[in-house]
Protein backbone atom coordinates (compact mmCIF):
# COMPACT_ATOMS: atom_id res chain seq x y z
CA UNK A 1 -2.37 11.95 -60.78
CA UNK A 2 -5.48 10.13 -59.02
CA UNK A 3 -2.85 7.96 -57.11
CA UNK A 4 -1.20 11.11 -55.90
CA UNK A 5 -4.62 12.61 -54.68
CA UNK A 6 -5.46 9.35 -52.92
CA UNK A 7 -2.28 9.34 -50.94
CA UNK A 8 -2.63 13.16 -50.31
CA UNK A 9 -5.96 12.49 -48.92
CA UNK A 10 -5.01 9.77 -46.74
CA UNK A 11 -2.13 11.80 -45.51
CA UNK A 12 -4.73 14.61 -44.23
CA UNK A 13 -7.29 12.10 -42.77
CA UNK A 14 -4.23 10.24 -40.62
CA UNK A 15 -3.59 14.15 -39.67
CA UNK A 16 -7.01 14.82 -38.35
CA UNK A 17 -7.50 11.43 -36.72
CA UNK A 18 -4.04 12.34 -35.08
CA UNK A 19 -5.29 15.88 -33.98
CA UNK A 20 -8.79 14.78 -32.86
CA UNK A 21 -7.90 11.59 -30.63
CA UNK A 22 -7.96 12.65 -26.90
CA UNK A 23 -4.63 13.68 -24.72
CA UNK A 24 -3.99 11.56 -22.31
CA UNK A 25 -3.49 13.08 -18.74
CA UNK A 26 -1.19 11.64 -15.63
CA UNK A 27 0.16 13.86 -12.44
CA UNK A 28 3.72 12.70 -10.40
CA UNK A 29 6.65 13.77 -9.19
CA UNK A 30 9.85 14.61 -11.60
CA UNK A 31 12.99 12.71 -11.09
CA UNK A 32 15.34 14.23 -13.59
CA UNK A 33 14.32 16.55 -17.07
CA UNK A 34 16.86 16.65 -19.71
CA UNK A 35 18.38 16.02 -23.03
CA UNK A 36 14.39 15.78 -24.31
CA UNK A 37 13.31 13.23 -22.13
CA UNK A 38 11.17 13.73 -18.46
CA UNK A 39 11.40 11.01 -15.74
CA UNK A 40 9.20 10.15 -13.31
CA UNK A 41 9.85 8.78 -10.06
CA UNK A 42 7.66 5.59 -11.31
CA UNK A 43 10.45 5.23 -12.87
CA UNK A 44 9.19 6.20 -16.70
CA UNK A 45 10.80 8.37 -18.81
CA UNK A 46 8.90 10.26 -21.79
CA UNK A 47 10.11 11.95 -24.88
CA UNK A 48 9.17 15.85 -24.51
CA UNK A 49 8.07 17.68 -27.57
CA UNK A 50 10.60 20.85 -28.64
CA UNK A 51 7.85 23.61 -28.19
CA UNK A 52 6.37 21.70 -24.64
CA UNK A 53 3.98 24.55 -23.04
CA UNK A 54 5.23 24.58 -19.04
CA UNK A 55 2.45 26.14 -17.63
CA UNK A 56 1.15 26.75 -13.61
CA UNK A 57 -0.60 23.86 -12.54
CA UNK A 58 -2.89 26.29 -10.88
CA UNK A 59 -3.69 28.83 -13.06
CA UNK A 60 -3.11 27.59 -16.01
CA UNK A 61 -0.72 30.48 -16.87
CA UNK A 62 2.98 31.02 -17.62
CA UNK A 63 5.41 29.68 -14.24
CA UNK A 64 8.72 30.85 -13.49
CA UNK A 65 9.19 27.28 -11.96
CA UNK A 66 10.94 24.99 -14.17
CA UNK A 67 11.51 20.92 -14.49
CA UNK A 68 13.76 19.70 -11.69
CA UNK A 69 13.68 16.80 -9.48
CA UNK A 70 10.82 16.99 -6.44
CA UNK A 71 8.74 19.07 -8.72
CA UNK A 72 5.33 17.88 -9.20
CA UNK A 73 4.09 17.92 -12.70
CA UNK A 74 0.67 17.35 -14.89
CA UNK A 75 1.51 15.71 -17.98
CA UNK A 76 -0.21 15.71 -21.09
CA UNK A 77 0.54 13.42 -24.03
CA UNK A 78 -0.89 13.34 -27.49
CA UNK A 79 -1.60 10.42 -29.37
CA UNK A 80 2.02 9.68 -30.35
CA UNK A 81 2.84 9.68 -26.50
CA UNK A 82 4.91 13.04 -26.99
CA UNK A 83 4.84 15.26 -24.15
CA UNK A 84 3.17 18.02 -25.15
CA UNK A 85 2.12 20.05 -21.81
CA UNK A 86 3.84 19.91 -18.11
CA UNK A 87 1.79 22.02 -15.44
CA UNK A 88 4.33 22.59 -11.92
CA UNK A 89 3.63 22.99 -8.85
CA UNK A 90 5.72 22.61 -5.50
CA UNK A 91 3.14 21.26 -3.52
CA UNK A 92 1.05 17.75 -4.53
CA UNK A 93 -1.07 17.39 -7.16
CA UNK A 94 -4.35 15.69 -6.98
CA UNK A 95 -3.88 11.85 -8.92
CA UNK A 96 -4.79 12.09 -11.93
CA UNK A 97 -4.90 8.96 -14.65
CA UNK A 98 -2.52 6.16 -14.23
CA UNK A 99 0.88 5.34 -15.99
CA UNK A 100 -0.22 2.29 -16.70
CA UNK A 101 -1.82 4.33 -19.39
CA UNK A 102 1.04 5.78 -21.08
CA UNK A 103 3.55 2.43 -20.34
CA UNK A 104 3.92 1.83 -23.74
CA UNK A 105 5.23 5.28 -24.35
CA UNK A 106 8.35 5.13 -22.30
CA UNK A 107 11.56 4.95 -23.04
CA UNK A 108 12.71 1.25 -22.67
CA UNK A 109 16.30 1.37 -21.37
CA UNK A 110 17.06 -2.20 -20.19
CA UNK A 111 14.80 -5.12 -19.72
CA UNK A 112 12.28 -4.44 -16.36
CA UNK A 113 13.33 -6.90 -13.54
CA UNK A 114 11.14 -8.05 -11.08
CA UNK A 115 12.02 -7.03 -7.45
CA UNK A 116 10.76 -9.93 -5.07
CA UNK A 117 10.47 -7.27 -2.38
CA UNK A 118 7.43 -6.20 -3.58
CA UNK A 119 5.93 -9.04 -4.86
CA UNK A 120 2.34 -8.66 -3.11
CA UNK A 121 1.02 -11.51 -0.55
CA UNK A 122 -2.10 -11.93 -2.90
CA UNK A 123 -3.87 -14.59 -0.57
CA UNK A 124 -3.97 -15.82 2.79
CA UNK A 125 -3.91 -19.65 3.32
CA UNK A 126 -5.05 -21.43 6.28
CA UNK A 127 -1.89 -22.49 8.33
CA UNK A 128 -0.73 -25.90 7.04
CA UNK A 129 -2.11 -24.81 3.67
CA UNK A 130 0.18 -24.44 0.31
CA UNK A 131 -0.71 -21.72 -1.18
CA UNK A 132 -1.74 -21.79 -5.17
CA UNK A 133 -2.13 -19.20 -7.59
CA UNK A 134 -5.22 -20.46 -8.94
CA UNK A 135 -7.15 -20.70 -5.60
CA UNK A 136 -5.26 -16.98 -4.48
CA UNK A 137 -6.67 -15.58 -7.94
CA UNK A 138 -10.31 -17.22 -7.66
CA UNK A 139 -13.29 -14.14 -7.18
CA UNK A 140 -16.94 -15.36 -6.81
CA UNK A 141 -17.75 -12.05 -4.80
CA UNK A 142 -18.19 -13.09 -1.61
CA UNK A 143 -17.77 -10.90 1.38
CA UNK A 144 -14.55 -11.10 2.80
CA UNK A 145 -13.03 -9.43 6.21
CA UNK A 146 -9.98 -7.00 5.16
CA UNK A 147 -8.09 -5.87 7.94
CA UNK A 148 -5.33 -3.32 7.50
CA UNK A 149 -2.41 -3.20 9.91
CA UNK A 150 0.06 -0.08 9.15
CA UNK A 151 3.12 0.83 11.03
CA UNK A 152 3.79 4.38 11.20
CA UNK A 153 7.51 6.22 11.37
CA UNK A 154 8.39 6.82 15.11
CA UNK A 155 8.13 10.69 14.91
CA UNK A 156 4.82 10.48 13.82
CA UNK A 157 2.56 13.02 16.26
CA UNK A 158 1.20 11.54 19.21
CA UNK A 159 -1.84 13.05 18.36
CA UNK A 160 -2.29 12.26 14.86
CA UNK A 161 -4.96 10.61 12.99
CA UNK A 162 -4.00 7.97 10.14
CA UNK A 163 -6.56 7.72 7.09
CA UNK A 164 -6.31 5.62 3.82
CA UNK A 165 -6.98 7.38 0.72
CA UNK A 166 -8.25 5.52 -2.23
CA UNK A 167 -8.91 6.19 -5.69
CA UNK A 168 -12.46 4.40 -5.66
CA UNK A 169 -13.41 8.04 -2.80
CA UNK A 170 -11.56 10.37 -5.20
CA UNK A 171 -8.64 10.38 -3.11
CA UNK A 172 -10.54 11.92 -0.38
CA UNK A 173 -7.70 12.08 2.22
CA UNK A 174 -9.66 11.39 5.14
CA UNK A 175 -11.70 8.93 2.93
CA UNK A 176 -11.07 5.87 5.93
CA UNK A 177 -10.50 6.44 9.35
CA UNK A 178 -7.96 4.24 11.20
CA UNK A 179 -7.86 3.13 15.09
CA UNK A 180 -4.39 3.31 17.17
CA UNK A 181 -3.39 0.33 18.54
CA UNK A 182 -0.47 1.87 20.06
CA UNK A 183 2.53 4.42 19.45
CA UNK A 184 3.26 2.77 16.01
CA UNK A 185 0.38 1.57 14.63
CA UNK A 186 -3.16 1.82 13.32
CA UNK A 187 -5.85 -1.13 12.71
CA UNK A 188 -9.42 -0.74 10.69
CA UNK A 189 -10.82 -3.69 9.41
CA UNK A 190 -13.36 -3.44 6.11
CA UNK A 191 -15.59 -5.80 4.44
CA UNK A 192 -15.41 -6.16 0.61
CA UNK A 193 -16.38 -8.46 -2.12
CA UNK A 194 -14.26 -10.92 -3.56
CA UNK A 195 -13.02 -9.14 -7.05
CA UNK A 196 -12.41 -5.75 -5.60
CA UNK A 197 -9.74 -3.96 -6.53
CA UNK A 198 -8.40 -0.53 -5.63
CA UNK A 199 -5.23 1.50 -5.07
CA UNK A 200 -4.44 3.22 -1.63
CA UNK A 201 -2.08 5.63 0.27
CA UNK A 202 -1.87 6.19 4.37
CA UNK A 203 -2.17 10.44 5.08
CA UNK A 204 -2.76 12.05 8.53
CA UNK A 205 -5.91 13.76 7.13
CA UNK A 206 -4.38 15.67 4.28
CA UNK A 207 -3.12 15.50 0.85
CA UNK A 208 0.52 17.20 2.09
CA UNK A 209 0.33 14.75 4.95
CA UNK A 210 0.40 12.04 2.39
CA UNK A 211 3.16 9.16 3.23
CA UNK A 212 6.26 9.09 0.68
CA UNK A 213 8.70 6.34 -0.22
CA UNK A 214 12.04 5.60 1.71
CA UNK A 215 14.21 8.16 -0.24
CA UNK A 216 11.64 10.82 0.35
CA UNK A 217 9.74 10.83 -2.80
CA UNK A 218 6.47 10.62 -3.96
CA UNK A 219 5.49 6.54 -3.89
CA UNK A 220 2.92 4.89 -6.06
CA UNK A 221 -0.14 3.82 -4.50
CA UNK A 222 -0.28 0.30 -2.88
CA UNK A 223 -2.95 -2.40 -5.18
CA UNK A 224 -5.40 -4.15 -3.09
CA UNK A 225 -6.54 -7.31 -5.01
CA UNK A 226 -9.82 -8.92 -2.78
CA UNK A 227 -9.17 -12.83 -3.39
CA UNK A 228 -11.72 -15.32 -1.98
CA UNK A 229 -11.00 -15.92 1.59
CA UNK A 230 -12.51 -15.40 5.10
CA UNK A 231 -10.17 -13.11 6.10
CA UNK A 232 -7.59 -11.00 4.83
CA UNK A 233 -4.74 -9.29 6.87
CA UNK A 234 -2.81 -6.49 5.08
CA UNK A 235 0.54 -5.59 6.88
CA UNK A 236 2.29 -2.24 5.40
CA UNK A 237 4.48 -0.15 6.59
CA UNK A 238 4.71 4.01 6.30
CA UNK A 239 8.59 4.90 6.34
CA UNK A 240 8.06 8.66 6.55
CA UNK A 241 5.50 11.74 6.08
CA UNK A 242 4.93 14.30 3.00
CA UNK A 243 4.82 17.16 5.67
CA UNK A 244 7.62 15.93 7.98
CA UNK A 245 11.52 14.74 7.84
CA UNK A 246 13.15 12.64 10.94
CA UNK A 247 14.54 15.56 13.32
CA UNK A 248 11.90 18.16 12.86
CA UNK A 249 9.31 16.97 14.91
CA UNK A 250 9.01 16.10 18.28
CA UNK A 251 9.25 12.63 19.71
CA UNK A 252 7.06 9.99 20.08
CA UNK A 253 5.56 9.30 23.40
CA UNK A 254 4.49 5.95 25.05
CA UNK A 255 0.98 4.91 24.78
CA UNK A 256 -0.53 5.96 28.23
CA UNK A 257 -3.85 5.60 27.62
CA UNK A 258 -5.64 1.90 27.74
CA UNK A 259 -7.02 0.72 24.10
CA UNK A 260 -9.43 -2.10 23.11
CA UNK A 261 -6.22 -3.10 21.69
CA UNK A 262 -3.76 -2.68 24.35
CA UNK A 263 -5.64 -2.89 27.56
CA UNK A 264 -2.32 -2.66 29.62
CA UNK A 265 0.02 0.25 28.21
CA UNK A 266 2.58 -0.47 30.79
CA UNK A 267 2.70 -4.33 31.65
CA UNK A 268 6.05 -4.56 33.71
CA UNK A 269 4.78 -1.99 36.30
CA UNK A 270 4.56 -3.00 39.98
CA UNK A 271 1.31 -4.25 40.69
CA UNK A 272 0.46 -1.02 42.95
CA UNK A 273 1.76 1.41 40.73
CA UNK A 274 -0.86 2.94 38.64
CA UNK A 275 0.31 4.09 34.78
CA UNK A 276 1.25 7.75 34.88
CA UNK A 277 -1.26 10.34 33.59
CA UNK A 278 -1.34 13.12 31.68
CA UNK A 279 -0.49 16.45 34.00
CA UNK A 280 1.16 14.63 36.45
CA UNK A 281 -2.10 13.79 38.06
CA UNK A 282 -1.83 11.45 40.43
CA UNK A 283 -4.63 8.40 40.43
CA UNK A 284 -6.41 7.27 43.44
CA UNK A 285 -4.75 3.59 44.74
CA UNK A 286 -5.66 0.32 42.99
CA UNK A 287 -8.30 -1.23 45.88
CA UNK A 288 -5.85 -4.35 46.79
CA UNK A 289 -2.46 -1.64 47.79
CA UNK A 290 -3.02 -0.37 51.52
CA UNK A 291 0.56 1.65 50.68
CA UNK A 292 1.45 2.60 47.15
CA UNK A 293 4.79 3.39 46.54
CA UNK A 294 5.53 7.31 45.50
CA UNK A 295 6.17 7.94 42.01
CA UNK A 296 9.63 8.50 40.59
CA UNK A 297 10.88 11.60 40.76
């Protein structure tokens, strides 16, 4: 009889440990929802709990929206890693947690395989230099130069601003301000100590301008590992726009006006031909051309 108290006992104390640990809390974008399980497009998949509450991930209320791939979703797991809570919306959500949090609770399919396209250029030799993991993985904390180079899809605005969000500003989407360096790309270069580390995204100023993968989807933010070096030079590329699809936008224009960067937009022009300008106004002569040319028609 006392052994079947004891167990009892311990069976209600696992309960309430159960019931009182904290939920766990990540936002993304849904790949697929079925048979019990919801996907990410991280890639994870999560068992769902039978009586999951899908709520408005603005109000908080019932939603007539339902799982389905592009939908963005707040998940909420309980200790066992069951989802117990998705909150939809159509438009982004605000990041929230990581999945590295919740990794252990997906479902393992097949065995993860690197991909060696995304293997990250963690360090910078000096040319002639081998490279070694121990020296690209050293932090004493030392300033170090970080300048980010970022190529931007060709129908990106002519007048738009590029930005990196990062999760140490909240996300703020205009939390870094980039320069143009020309049509494609942007330039800003940062100091930060050696043992930094952050995650960023590239937006045009807004969290629906935020940049998405290849196949349209939402991407995970880029890691930033500071290793010791002088200088760092990060190279991405931005292969299209939340807010805009190749085709619906207008396109790009050449880079007319003269940048720290680009000091001579149009290089192969005769020597008296001046760049054109915006309104077809018409500069005065460069001092050496007695007879400029007329412009094309």
């Amino acid at each position: 009889m006392i052994r079947c108290v004891s167990a009892l006992l311990a069976a209600t104390f696992a309960i309430l440990l159960v019931a009182a640990a904290p939920s766990i809390v990540v936002t993304g974008q849904l790949l697929a929802y079925q048979q019990g399980y919801v996907f990410f497009t991280t890639g994870d998949g999560f068992h769902v709990a039978g009586n999951v509450a899908i709520k408005d991930a603005k109000t908080g209320g019932a939603t007539a929206l339902k799982p389905a791939p592009r939908i963005w979703a707040r998940a909420t797991f309980d200790a066992s890693g069951t989802v117990t809570e998705l909150d939809l919306s159509r438009a982004p959500l605000p990041p929230q947690g990581s999945f590295a949090d919740v990794a252990r609770y997906a479902v393992a399919i097949s065995t993860p395989v690197p991909n060696p396209d995304l293997l990250q250029n963690i360090g910078t030799p000096s040319p002639g230099e081998p490279e070694t993991v121990a020296a690209a993985r050293h932090f004493s904390g030392r300033p170090v130069l970080v300048t980010f180079i970022v190529q931007v899809p060709p129908y990106t605005p002519f007048t738009s601003s590029v930005y990196i969000t990062t999760d140490q500003s909240g996300w703020n989407a205009q939390a870094i301000p980039m320069d143009r360096v020309d049509a494609l790309h942007y330039q800003i270069t940062r100091r930060y100590n050696s043992g930094t580390i952050f995650r960023y995204l590239y937006d045009r100023g807004s969290l629906q301008s935020q940049e998405v993968a290849q196949n349209g989807l939402a991407r995970q933010p880029r890691e930033l590992v500071v290793t010791d070096a002088d200088v760092r030079v990060i190279r991405d590329t931005v292969y299209a726009w939340q807010d805009a699809a190749p085709g619906g936008v207008s396109q790009p224009q050449p880079q007319i006006m003269p940048t720290p960067y680009n000091p001579a937009p149009f290089p192969n022009l005769p020597p008296c031909l001046p760049p054109p300008q915006p309104g077809g106004q018409r500069p005065p002569p460069p001092p050496n051309c007695q007879h400029p040319p007329a412009p094309p028609p």
